[in-house]
N, C-alpha and C. Protein backbone atom coordinates (compact mmCIF):
# COMPACT_ATOMS: atom_id res chain seq x y z
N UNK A 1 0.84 -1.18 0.00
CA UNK A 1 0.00 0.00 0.00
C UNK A 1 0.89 1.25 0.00
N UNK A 2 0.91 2.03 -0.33
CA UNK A 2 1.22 3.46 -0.87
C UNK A 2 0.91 4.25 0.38
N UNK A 3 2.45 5.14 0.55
CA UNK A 3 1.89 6.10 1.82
C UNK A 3 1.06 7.17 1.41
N UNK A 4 0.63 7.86 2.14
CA UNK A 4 -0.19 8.54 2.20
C UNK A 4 -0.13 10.09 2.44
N UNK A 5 0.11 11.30 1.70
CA UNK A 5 0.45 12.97 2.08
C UNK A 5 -0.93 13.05 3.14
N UNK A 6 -0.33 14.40 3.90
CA UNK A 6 -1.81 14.57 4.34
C UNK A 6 -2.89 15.02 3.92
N UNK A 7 -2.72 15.59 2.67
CA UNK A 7 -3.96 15.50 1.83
C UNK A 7 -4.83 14.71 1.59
N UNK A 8 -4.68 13.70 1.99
CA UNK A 8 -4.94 12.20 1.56
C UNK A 8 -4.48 11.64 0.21
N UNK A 9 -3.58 12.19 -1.19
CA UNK A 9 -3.71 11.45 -2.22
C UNK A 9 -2.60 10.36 -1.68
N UNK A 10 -2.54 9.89 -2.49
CA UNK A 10 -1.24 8.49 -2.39
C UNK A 10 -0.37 9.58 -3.03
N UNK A 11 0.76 8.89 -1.94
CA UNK A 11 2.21 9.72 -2.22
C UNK A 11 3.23 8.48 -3.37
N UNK A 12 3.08 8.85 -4.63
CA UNK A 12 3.93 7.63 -5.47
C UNK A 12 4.85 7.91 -6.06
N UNK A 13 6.01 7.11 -5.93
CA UNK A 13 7.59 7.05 -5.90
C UNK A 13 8.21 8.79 -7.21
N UNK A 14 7.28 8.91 -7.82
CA UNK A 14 7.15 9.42 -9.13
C UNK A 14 6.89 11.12 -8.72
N UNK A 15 6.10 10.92 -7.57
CA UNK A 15 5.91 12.08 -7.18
C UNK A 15 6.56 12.57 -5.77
N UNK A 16 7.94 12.11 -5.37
CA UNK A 16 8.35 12.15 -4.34
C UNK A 16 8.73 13.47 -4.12
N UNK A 17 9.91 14.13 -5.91
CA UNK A 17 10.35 14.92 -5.78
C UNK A 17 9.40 16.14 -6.83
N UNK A 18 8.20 16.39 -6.97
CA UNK A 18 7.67 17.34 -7.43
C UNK A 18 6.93 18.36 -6.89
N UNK A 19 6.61 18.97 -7.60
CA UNK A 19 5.83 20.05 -6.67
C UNK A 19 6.70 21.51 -6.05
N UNK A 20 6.27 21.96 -4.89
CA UNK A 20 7.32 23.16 -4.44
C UNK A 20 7.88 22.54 -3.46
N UNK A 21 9.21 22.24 -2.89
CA UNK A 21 10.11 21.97 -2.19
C UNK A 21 10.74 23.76 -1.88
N UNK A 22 10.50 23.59 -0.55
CA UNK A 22 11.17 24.90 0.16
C UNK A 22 11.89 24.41 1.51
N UNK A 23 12.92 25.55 1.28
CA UNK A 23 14.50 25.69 2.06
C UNK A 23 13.67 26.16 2.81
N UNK A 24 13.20 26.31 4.43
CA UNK A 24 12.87 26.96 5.12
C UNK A 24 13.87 27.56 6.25
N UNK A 25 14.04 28.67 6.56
CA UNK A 25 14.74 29.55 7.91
C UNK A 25 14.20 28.85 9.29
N UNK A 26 15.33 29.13 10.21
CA UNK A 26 14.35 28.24 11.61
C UNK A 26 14.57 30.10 11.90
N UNK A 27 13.19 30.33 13.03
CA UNK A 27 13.28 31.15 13.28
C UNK A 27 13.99 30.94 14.85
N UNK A 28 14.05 32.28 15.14
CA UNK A 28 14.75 32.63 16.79
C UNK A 28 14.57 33.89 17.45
N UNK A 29 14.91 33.33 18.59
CA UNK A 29 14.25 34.45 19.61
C UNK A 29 15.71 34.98 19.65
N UNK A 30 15.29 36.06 20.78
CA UNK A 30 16.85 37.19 20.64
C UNK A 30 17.45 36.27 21.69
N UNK A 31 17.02 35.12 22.22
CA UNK A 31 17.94 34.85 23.75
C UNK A 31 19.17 33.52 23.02
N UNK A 32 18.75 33.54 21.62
CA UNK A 32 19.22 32.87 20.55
C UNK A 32 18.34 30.70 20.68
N UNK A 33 17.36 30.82 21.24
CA UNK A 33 16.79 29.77 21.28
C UNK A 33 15.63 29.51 19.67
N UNK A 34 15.10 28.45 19.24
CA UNK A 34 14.61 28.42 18.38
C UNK A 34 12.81 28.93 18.65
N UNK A 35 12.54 30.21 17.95
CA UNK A 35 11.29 30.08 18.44
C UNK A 35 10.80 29.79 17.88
N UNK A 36 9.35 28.82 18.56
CA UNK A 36 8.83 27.47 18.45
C UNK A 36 7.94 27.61 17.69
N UNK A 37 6.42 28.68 18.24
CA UNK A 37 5.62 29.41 17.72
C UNK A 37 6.09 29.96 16.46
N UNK A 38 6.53 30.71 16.06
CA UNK A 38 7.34 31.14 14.83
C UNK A 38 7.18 30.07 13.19
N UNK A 39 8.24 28.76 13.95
CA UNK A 39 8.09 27.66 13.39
C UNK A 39 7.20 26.72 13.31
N UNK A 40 6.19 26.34 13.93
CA UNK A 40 4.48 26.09 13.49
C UNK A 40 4.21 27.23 12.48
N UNK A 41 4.10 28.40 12.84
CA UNK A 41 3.35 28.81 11.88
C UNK A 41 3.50 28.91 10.62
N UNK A 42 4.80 28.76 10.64
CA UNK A 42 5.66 29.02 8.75
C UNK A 42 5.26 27.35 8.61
N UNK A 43 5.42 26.76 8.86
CA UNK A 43 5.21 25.27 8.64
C UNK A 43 3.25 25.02 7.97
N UNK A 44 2.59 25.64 8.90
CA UNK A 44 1.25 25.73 8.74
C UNK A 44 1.19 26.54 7.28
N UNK A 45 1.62 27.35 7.64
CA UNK A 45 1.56 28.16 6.56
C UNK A 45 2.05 27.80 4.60
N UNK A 46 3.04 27.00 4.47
CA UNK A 46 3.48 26.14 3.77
C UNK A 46 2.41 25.29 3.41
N UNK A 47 2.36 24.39 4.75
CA UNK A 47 0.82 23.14 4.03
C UNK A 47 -0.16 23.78 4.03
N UNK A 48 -0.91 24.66 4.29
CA UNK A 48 -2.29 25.65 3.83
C UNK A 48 -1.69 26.15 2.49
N UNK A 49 -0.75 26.71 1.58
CA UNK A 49 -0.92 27.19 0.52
C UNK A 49 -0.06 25.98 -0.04
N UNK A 50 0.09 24.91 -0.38
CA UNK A 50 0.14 23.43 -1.27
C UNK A 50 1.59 23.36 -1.19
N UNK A 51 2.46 23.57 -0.89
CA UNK A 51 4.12 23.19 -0.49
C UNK A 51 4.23 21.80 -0.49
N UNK A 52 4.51 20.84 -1.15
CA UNK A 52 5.21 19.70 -1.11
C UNK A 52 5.89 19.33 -0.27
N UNK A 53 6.80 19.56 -0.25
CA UNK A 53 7.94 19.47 0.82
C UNK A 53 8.54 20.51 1.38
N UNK A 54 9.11 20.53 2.52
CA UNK A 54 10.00 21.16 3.39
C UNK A 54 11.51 20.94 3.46
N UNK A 55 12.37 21.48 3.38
CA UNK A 55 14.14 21.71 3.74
C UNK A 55 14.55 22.08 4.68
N UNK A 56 14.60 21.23 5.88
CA UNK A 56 15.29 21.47 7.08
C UNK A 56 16.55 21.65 7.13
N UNK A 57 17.45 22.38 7.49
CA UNK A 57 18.97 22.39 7.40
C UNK A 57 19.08 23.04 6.19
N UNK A 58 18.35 23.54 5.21
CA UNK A 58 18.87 23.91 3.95
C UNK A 58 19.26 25.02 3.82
N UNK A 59 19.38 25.53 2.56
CA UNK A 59 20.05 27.05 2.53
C UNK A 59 18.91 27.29 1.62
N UNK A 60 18.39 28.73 1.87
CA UNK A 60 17.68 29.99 1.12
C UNK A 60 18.63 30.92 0.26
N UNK A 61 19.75 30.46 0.37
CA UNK A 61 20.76 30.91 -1.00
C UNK A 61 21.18 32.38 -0.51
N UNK A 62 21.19 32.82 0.86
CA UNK A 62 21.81 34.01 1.75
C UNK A 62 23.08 33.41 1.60
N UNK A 63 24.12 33.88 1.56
CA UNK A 63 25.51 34.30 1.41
C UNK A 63 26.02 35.75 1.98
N UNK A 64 26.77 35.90 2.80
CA UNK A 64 27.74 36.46 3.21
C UNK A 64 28.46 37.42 2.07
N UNK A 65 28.96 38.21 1.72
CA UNK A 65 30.22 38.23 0.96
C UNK A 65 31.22 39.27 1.54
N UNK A 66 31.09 39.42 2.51
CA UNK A 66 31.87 40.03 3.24
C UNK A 66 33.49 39.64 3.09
N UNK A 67 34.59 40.03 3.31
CA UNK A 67 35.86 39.70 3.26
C UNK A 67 36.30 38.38 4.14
């Protein structure tokens, strides 16, 4: 049997990598902890407008270029 998105369609091998895949930011509080609230909501926010997947650890393509 075929897993299942929470949409309910069947998630199939074909469609693992389609759709919008997003790099997401963790957010933070100033005491430098991850805030939590913050991150539900960007997450919610993602699966309410059809986001495929999520990128934990990824990069949003910010670079430095400082010396």
């Amino acid at each position: 049997m075929a897993p299942y998105h929470p949409t309910g369609f069947p998630v199939l091998a074909v469609d693992m990598f389609s759709g919008s895949l997003v790099a997401i930011v963790t957010p933070m509080l100033a005491n430098g902890e991850i805030d939590r609230a913050a991150w539900l909501r960007l997450l919610d926010f993602h699966l309410e407008n059809g986001t495929t997947g999520i990128i934990v650890g990824g990069t949003t393509g910010a670079h430095d270029h400082g010396p």
